[in-house]
Protein backbone atom coordinates (compact mmCIF):
# COMPACT_ATOMS: atom_id res chain seq x y z
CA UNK A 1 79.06 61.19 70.48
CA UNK A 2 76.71 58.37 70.52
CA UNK A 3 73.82 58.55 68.13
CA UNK A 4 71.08 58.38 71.08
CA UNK A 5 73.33 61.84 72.24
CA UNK A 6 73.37 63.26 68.75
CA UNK A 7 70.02 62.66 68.53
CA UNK A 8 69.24 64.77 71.81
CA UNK A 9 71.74 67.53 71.05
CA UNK A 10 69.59 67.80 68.03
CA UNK A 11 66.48 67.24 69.39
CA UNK A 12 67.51 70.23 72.21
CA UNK A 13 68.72 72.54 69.55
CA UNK A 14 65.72 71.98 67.39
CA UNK A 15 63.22 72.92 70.41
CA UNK A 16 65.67 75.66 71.53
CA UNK A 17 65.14 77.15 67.90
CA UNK A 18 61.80 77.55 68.45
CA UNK A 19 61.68 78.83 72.06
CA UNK A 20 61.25 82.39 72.16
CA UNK A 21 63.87 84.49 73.95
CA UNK A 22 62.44 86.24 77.23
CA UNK A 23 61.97 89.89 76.29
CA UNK A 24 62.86 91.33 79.66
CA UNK A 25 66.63 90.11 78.48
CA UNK A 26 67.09 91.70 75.24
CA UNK A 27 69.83 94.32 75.22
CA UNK A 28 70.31 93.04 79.21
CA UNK A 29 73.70 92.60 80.50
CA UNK A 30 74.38 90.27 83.75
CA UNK A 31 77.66 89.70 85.56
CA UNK A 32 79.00 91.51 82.52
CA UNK A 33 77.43 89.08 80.22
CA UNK A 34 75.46 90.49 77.12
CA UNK A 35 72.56 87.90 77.37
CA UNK A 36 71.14 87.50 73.61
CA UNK A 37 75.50 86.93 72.62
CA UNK A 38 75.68 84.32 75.47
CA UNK A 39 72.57 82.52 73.64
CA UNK A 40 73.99 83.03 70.00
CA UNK A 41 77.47 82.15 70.78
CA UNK A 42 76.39 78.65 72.51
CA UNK A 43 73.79 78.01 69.88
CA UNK A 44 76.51 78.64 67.07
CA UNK A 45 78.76 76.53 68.40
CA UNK A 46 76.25 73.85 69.39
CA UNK A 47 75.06 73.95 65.58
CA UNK A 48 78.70 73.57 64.55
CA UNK A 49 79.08 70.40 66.83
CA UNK A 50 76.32 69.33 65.17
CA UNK A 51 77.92 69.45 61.33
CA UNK A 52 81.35 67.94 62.48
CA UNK A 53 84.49 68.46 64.94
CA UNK A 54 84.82 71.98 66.65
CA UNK A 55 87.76 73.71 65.99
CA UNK A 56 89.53 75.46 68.91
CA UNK A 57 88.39 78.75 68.68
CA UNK A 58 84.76 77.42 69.17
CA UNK A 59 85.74 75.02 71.82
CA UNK A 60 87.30 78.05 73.73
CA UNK A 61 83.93 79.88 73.18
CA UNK A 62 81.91 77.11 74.17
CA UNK A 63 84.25 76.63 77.05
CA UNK A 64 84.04 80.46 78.04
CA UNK A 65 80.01 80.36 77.60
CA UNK A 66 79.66 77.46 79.93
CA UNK A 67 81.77 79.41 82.59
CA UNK A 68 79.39 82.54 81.73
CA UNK A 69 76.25 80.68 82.02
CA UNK A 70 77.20 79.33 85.62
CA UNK A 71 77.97 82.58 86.77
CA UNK A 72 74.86 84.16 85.80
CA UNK A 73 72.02 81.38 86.20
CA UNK A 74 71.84 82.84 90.05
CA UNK A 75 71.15 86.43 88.77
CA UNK A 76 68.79 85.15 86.37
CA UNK A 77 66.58 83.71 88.71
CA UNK A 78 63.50 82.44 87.44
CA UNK A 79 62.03 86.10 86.03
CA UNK A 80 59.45 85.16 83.29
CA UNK A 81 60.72 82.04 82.13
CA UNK A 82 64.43 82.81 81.90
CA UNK A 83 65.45 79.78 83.86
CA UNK A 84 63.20 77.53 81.75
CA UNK A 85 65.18 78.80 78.39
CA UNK A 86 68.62 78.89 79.70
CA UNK A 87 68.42 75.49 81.27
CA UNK A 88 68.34 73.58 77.80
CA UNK A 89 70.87 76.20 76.22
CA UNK A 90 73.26 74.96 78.98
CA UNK A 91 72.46 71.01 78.23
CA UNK A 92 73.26 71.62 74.99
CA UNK A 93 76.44 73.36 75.44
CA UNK A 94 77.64 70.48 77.84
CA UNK A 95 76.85 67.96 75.37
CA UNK A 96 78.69 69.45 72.21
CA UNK A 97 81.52 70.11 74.49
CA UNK A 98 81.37 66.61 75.99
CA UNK A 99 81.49 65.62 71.82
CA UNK A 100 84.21 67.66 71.03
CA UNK A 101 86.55 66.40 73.82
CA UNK A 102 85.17 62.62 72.38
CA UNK A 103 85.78 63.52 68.86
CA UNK A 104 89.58 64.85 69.92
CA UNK A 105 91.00 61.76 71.44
């Protein structure tokens, strides 16, 4: 990962930290997806990207989130800011993926 990228993956998680997560999805499952584990999974594994290589059980989670978070976004819809928090969380996740694959060649 370049260090303009690292420094946005950062940057994202940092901000994504502090975001608050929209109430109305707490304890909320979509398409089968348990919406506060979809955020903690991709943040974990965005946070692990962060402090060196993932491994391949977090690459497969990442990988599996991604595929979650595309399904869902059109349920979502843009209720009370859900869009607007999700939308980084799925920048991130492409990036740390897009550094694993990089750091695996």
């Amino acid at each position: 990962m370049s260090e303009p990228e690292l420094e946005l993956l950062s940057r994202l998680r940092d901000e994504h930290t502090r975001a608050k997560f929209p109430p109305h999805l707490r304890g909320r499952d979509i398409e089968g997806e348990a919406m506060v584990m979809l955020d903690a999974n991709i943040a974990g594994c965005v946070s692990s990207s962060l402090s060196g290589r993932l491994d391949e059980q977090r690459r497969s989670t990442l990988l599996r989130c991604l595929a979650a978070l595309e399904e869902v976004a059109p349920s979502i819809g843009d209720e009370s800011g859900a869009i607007e928090y999700y939308e980084p969380l799925r920048e991130m996740a492409t990036l740390a993926n897009e550094s694993g694959n990089a750091k695996a060649q």
